[in-house]
Protein backbone atom coordinates (compact mmCIF):
# COMPACT_ATOMS: atom_id res chain seq x y z
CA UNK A 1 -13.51 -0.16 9.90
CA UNK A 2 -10.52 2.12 10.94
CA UNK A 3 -7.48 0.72 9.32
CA UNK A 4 -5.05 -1.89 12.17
CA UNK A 5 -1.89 -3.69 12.29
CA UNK A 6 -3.53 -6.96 11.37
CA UNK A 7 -6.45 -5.49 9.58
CA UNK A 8 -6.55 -7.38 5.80
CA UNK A 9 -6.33 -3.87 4.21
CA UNK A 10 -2.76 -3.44 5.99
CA UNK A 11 -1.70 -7.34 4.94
CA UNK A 12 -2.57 -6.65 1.62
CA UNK A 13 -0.25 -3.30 1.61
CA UNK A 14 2.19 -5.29 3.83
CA UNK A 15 2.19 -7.65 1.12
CA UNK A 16 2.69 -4.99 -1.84
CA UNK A 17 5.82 -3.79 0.12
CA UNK A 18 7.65 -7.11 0.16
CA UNK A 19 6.59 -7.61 -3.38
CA UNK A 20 8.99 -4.95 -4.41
CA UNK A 21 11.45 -5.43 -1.32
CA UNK A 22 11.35 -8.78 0.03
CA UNK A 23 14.71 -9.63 -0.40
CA UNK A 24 18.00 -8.78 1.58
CA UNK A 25 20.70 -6.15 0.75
CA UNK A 26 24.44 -5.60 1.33
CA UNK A 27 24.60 -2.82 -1.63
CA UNK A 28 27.60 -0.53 -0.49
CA UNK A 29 26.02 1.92 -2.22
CA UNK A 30 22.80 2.22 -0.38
CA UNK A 31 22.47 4.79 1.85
CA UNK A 32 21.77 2.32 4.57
CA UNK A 33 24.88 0.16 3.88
CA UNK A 34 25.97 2.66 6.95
CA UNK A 35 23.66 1.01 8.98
CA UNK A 36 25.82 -1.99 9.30
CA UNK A 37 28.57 -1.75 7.24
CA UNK A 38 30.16 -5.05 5.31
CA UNK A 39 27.05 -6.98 5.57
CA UNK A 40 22.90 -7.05 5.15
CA UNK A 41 21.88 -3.57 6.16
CA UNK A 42 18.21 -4.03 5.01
CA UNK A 43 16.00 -7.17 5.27
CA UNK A 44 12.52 -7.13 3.29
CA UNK A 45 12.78 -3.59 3.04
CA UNK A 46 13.30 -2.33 7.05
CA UNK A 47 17.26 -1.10 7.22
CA UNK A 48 19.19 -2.15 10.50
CA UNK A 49 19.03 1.14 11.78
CA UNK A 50 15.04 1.25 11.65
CA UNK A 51 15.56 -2.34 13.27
CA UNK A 52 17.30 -0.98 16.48
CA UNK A 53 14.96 2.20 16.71
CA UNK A 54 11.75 0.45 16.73
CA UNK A 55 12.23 -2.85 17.32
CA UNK A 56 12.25 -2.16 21.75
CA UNK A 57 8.87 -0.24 21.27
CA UNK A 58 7.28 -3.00 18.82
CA UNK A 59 8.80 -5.47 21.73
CA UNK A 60 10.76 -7.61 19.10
CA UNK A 61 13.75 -8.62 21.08
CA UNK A 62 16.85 -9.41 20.90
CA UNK A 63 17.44 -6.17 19.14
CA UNK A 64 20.59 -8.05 17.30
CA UNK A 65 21.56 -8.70 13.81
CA UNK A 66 20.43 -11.65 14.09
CA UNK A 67 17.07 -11.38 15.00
CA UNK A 68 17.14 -8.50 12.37
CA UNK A 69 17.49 -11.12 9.84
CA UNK A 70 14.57 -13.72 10.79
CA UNK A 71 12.06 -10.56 10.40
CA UNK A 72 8.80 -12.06 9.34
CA UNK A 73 6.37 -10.78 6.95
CA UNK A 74 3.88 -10.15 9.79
CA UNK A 75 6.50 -8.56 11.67
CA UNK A 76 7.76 -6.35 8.61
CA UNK A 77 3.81 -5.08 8.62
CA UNK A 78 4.14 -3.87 12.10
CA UNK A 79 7.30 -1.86 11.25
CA UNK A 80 5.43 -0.08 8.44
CA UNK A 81 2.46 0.68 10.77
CA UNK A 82 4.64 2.91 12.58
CA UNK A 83 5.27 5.03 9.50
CA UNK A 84 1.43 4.76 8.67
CA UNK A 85 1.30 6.26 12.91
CA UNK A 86 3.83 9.06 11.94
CA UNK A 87 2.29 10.35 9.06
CA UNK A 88 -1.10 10.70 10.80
CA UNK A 89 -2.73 8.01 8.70
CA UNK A 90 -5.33 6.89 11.21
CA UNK A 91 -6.86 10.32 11.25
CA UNK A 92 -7.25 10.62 7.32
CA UNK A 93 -9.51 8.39 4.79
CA UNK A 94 -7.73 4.92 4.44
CA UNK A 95 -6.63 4.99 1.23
CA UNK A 96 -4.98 7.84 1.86
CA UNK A 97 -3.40 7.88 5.23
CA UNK A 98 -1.72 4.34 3.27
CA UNK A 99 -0.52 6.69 0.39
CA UNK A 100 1.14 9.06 2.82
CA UNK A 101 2.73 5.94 4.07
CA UNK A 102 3.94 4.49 0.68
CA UNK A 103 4.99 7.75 0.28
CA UNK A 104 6.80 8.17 2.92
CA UNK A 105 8.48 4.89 3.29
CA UNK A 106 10.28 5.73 -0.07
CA UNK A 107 10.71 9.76 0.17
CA UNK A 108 10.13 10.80 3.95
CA UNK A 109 7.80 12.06 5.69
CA UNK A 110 8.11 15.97 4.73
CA UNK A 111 7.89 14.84 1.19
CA UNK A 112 4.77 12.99 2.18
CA UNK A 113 2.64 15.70 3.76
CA UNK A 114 3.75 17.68 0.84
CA UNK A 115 2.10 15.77 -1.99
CA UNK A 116 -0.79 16.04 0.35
CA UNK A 117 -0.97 19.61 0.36
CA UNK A 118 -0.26 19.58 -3.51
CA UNK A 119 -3.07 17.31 -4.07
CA UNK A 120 -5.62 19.30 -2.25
CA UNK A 121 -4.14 22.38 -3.93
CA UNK A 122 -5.02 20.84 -7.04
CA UNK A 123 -8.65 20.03 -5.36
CA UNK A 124 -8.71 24.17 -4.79
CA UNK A 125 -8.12 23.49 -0.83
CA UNK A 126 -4.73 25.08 -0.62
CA UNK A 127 -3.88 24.74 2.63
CA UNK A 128 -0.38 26.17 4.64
CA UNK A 129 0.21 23.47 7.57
CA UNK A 130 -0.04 20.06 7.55
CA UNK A 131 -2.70 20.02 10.56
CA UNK A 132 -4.95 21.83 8.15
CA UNK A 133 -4.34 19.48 5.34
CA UNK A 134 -5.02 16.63 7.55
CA UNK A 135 -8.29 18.62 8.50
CA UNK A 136 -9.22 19.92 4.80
CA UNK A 137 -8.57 15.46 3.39
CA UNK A 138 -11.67 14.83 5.79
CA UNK A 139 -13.63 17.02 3.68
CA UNK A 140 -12.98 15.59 0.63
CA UNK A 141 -14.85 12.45 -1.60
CA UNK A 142 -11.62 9.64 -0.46
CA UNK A 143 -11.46 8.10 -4.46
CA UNK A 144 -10.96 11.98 -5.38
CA UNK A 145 -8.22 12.65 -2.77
CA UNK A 146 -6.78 9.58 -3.40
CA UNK A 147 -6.22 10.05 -7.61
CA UNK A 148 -5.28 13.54 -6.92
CA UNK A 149 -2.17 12.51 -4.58
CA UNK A 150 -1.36 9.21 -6.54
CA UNK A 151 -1.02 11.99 -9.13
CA UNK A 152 1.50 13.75 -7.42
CA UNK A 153 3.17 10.91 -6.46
CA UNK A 154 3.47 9.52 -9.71
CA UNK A 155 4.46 12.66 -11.07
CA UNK A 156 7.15 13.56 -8.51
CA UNK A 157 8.88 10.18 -8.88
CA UNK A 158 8.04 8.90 -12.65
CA UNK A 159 8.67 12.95 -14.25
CA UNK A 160 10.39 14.54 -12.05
CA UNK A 161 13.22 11.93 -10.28
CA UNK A 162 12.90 9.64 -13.11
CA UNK A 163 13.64 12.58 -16.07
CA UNK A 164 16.83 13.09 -13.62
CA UNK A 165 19.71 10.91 -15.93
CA UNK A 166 20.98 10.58 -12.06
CA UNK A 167 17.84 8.21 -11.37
CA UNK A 168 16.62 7.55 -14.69
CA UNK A 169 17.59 3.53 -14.50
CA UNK A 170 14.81 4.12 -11.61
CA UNK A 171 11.78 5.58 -13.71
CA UNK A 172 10.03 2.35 -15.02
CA UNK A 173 10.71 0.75 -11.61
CA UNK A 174 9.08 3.31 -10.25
CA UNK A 175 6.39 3.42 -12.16
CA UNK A 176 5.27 -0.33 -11.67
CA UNK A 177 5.35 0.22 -8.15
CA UNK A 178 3.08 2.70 -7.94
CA UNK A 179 0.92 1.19 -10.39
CA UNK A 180 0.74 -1.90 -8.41
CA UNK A 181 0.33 -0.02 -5.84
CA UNK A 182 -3.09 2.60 -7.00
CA UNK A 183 -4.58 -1.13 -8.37
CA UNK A 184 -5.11 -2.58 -4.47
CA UNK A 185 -7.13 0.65 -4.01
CA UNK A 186 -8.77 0.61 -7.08
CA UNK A 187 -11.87 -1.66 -5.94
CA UNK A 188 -14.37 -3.37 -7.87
CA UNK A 189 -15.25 -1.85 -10.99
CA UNK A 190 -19.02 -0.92 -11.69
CA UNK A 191 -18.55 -3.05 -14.64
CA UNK A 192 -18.27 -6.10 -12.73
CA UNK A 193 -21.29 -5.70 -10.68
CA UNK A 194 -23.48 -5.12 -13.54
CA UNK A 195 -22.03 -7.74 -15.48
CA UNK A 196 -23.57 -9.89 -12.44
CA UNK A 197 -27.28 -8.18 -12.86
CA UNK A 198 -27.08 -9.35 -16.31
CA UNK A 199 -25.97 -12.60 -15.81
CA UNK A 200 -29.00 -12.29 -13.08
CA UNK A 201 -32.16 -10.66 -14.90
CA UNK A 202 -31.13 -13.36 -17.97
CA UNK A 203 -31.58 -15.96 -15.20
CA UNK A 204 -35.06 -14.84 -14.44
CA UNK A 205 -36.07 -14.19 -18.30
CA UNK A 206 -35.10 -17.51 -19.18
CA UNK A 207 -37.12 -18.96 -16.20
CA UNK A 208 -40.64 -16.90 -16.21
């Protein structure tokens, strides 16, 4: 089922977002403290200048500060879905397309596309353009593309950023996040359904 808006896939990811930015911000230091200077620039993660971009196309009106303020959660999700749009997630595996989107919420969207071509680098698919990497991930087991990029995710923000004294007081943040993050995509393990077939096959000992 190809990843939506509302699909339960996206809530749970919309949900993972607010976890670690569900709260409001006036931090003068923020880069997006530009974005309305003074007072709350972001609200459950979505700055005030994101607000007034997309809020017209997503028909959320007034566009005011206001209304920028009583965001809700569902409404946050939709916000995000245009990043998911941007990086080209609908046209790569799910898991995937969503990593390019955690990705790029946090990083960009260049930044992004490059893990992806890192990953599948690492996969021995180097590829040049981003159109080819999007074509070479379709080629590709998903659970394998998906560890290789969380990989360079991790890596990029947890070792590289994060051994930066600049952003150090970052690292273990970081690294929760995208640990949180890798465990909604982790599924059930194989464990788990065995554990069942035991519990099963016992059942049926016990009763012939």
């Amino acid at each position: 089922m190809a990843v939506t808006a509302s699909s339960p896939v996206w809530n749970k990811y919309t949900q993972h977002v607010l976890r670690w930015e569900g709260k409001t911000s006036a931090d003068p230091r923020d880069t997006a403290a530009s974005c309305f200077p003074g007072g709350i620039h972001t609200n459950k993660g979505i700055t005030f200048c994101t607000f007034k971009q997309l809020a017209p196309k997503l028909g959320i009106t007034p566009v005011t500060h206001a209304r920028f303020l009583k965001l809700t959660d569902q409404e946050v999700g939709r916000f995000i879905f245009e990043f998911y749009k941007t990086v080209r997630g609908p046209e790569l595996p799910d898991s995937v397309g969503i990593a390019l989107t955690e990705a790029a919420w946090g990083s960009g969207q260049s930044r992004a596309f490059k893990h992806l071509r890192d990953s599948l680098k690492d996969l021995g698919r180097p590829v040049i353009s981003n159109s080819q990497a999007i074509e070479a991930a379709k080629q590709i087991p998903e659970k394998r593309l998906f560890d290789a990029y969380f990989k360079q995710r991790y890596d990029y923000l947890v070792n590289t950023l994060g051994g930066n004294p600049k952003y150090s007081m970052f690292k273990r943040g970081w690294a929760n996040r995208q640990n949180a993050f890798k465990a909604i995509f982790t599924g059930v393990p194989i464990l788990l359904p065995l554990f069942f077939l035991g519990i099963l096959v016992a059942g049926i000992a016990k009763n012939s």
